[in-house]
N, C-alpha and C. Protein backbone atom coordinates (compact mmCIF):
# COMPACT_ATOMS: atom_id res chain seq x y z
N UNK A 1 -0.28 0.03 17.27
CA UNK A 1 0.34 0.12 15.96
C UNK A 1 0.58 -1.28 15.44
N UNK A 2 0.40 -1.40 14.26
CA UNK A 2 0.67 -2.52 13.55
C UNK A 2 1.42 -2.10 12.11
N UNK A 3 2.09 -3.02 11.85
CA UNK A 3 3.23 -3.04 10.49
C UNK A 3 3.45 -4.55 9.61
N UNK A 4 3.31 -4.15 8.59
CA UNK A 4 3.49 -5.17 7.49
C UNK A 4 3.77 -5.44 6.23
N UNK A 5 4.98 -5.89 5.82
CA UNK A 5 5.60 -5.49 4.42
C UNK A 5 4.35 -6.25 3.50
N UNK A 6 4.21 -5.59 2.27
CA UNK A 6 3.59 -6.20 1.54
C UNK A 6 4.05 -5.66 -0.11
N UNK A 7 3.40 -6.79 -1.25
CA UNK A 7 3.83 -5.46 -2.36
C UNK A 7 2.93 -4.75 -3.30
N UNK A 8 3.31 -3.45 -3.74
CA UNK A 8 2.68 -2.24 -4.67
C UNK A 8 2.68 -2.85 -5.67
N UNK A 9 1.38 -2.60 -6.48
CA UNK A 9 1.45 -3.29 -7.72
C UNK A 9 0.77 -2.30 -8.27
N UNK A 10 2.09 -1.56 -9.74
CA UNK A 10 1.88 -0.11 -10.29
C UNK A 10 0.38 -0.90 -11.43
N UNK A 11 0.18 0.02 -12.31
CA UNK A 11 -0.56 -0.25 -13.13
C UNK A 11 -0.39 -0.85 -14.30
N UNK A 12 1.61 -0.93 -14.50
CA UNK A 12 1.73 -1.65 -15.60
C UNK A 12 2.00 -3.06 -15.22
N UNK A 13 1.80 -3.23 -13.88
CA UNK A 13 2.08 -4.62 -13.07
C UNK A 13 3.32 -4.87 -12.90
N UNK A 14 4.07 -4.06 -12.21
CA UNK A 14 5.13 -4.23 -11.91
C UNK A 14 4.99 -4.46 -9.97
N UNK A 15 5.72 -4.93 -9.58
CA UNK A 15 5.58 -5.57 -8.16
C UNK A 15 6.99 -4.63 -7.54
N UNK A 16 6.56 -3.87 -6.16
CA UNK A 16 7.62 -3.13 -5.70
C UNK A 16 7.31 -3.54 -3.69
N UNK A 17 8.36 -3.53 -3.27
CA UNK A 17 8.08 -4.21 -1.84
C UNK A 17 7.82 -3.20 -1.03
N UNK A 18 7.20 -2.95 -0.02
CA UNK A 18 6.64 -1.54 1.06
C UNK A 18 6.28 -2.13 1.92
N UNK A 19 6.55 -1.56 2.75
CA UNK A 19 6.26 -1.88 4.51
C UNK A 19 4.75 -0.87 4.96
N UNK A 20 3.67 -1.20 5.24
CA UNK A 20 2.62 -0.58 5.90
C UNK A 20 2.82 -0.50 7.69
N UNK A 21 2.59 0.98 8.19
CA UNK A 21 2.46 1.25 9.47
C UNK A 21 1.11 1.48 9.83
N UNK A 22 0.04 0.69 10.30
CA UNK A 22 -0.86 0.86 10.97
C UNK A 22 -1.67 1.55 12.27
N UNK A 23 -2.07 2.82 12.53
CA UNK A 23 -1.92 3.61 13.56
C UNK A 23 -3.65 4.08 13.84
N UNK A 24 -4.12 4.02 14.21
CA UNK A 24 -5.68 4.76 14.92
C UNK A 24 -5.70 5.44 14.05
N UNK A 25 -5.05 5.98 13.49
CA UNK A 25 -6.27 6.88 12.49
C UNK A 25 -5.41 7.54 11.04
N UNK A 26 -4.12 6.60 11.04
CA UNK A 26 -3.30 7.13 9.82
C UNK A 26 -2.92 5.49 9.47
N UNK A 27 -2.96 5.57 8.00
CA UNK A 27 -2.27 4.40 7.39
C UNK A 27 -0.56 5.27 6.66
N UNK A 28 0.32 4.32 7.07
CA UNK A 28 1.63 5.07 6.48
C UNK A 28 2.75 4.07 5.76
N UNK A 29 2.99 4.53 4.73
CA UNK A 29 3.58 3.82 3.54
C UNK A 29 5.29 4.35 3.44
N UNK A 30 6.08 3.36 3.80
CA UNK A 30 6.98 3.27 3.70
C UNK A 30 8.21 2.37 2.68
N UNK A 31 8.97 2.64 1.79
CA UNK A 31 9.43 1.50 1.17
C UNK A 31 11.19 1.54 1.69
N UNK A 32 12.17 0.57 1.11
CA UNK A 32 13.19 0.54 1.46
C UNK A 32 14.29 1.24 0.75
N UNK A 33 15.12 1.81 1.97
CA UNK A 33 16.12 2.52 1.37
C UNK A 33 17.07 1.98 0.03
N UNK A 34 17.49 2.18 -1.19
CA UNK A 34 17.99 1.91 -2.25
C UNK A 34 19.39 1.80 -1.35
N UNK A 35 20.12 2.89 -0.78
CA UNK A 35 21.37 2.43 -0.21
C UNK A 35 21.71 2.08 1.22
N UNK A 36 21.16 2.41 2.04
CA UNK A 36 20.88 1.72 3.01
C UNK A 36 20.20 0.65 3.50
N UNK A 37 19.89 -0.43 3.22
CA UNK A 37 18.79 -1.95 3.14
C UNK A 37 18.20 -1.65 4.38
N UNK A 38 18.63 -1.48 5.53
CA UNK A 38 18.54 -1.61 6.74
C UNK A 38 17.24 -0.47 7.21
N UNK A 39 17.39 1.00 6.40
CA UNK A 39 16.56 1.60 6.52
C UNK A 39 15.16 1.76 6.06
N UNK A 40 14.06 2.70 6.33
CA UNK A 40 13.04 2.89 5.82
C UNK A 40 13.03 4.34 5.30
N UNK A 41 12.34 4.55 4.14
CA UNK A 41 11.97 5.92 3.34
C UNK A 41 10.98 6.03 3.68
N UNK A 42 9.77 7.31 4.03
CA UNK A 42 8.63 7.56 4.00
C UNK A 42 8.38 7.70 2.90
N UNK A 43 7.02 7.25 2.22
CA UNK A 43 6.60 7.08 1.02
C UNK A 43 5.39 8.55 1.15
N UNK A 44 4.70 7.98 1.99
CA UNK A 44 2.98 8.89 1.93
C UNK A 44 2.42 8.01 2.93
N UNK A 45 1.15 9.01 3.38
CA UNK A 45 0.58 8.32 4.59
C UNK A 45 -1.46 9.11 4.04
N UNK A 46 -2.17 8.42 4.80
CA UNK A 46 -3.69 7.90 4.48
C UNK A 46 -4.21 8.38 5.73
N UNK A 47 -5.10 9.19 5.71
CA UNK A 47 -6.12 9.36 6.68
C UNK A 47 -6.62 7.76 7.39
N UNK A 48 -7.14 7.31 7.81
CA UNK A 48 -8.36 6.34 7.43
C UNK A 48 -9.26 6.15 7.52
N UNK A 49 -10.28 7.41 7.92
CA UNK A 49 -11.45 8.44 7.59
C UNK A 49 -11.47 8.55 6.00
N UNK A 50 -10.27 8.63 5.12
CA UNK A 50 -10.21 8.93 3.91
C UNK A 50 -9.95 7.67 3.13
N UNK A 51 -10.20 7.01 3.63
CA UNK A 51 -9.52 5.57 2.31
C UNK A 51 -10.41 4.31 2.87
N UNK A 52 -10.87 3.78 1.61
CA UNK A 52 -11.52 2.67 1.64
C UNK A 52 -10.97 1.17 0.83
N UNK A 53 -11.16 0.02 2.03
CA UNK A 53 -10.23 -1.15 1.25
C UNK A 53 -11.44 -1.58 0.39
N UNK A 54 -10.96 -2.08 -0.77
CA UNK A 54 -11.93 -2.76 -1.89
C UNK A 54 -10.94 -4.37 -1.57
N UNK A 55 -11.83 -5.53 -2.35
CA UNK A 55 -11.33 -6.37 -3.02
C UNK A 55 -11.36 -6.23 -4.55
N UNK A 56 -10.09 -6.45 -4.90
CA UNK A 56 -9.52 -5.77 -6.54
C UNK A 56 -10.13 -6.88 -7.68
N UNK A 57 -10.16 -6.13 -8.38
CA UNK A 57 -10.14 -7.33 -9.83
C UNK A 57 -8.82 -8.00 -9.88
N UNK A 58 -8.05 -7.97 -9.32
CA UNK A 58 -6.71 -8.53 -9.15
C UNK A 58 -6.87 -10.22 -8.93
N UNK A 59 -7.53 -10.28 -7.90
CA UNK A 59 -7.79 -11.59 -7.54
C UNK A 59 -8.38 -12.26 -8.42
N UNK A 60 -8.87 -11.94 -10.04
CA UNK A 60 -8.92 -13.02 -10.92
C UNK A 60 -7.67 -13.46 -11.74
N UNK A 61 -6.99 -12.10 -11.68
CA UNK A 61 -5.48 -12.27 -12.13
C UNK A 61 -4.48 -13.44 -11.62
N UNK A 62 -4.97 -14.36 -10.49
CA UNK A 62 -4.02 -14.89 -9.39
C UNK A 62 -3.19 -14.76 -8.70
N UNK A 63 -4.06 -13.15 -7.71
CA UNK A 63 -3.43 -13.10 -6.41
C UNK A 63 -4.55 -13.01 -5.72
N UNK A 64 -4.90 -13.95 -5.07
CA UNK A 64 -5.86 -13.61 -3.73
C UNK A 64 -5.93 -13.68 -2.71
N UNK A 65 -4.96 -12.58 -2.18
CA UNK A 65 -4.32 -12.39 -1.25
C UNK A 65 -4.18 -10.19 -1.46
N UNK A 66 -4.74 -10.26 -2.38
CA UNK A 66 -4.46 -8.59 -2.94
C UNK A 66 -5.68 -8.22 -2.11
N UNK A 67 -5.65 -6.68 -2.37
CA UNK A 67 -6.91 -5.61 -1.57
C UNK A 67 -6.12 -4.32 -2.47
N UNK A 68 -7.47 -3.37 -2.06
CA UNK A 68 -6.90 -2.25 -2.85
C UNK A 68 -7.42 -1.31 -1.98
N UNK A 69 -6.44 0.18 -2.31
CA UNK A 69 -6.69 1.25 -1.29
C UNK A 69 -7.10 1.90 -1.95
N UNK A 70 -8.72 2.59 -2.08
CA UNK A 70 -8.79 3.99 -2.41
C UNK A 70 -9.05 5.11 -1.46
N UNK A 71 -8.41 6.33 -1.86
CA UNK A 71 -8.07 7.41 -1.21
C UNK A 71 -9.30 8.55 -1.64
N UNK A 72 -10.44 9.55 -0.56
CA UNK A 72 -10.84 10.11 -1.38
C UNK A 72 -10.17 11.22 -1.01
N UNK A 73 -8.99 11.85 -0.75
CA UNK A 73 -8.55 12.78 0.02
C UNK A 73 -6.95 13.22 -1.19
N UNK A 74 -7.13 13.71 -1.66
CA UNK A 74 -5.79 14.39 -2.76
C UNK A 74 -6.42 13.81 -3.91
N UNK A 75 -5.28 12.97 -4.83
CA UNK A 75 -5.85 13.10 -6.06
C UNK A 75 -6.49 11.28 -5.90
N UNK A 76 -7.62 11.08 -6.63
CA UNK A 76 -8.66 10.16 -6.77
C UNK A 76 -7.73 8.92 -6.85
N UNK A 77 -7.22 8.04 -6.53
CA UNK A 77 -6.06 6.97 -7.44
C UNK A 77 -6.74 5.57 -6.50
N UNK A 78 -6.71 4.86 -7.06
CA UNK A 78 -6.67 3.22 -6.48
C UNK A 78 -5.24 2.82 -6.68
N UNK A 79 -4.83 2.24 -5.42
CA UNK A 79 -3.47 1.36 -5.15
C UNK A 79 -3.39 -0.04 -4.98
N UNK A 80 -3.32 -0.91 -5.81
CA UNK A 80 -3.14 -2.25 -5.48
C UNK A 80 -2.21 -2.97 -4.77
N UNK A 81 -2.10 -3.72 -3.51
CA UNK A 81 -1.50 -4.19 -2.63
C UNK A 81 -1.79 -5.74 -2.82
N UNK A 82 -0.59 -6.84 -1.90
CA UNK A 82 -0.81 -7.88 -2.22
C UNK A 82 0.16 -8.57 -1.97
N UNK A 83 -0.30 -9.44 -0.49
CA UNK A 83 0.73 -9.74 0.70
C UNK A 83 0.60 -10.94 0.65
C-alpha cells in the first residue's frame, strides 16, 4: 500500500486537498474531516483495471506536476490531480 496527499482540481479550478490510498488493485480517495482535522472521510475508490492516468492539459496552465484520472467504470468524468 502506498498513500499520498495531493490536490483535486474541480473544473472551475478550484484546488481541494485529498489523500490517495494506493492498493493492488483499488485506487481510494479520501479527503479531510471538516470537524475533526485529525481524521479521514472516504471520498470514492477506482478499480485500476478501470482508470487510466493521462498527462492533462493542465501542465500548460503551470502545474507540472498534475496527471489526470480517467475512470471507464460509472459515469465517464476526468479528475485532475496535482501534487
Amino acid at each position: 500500500m502506498r498513500q499520498g496527499e495531493v490536490c483535486k482540481i474541480s473544473s472551475s479550478g478550484w484546488a481541494r486537498e485529498v489523500t490517495l490510498f494506493l492498493f493492488d488493485n483499488e485506487l481510494v480517495l479520501c479527503k479531510k474531516d471538516l470537524i475533526k482535522r485529525s481524521s479521514l472521510v472516504y471520498k470514492d475508490r477506482f478499480a485500476i483495471a478501470d482508470v487510466e492516468v493521462l498527462e492533462p492539459l493542465a501542465v500548460m496552465d503551470g502545474r507540472p506536476y498534475a496527471f489526470q484520472l480517467r475512470s471507464f467504470s460509472g459515469p465517464k468524468e476526468t479528475q485532475i490531480y496535482n501534487y
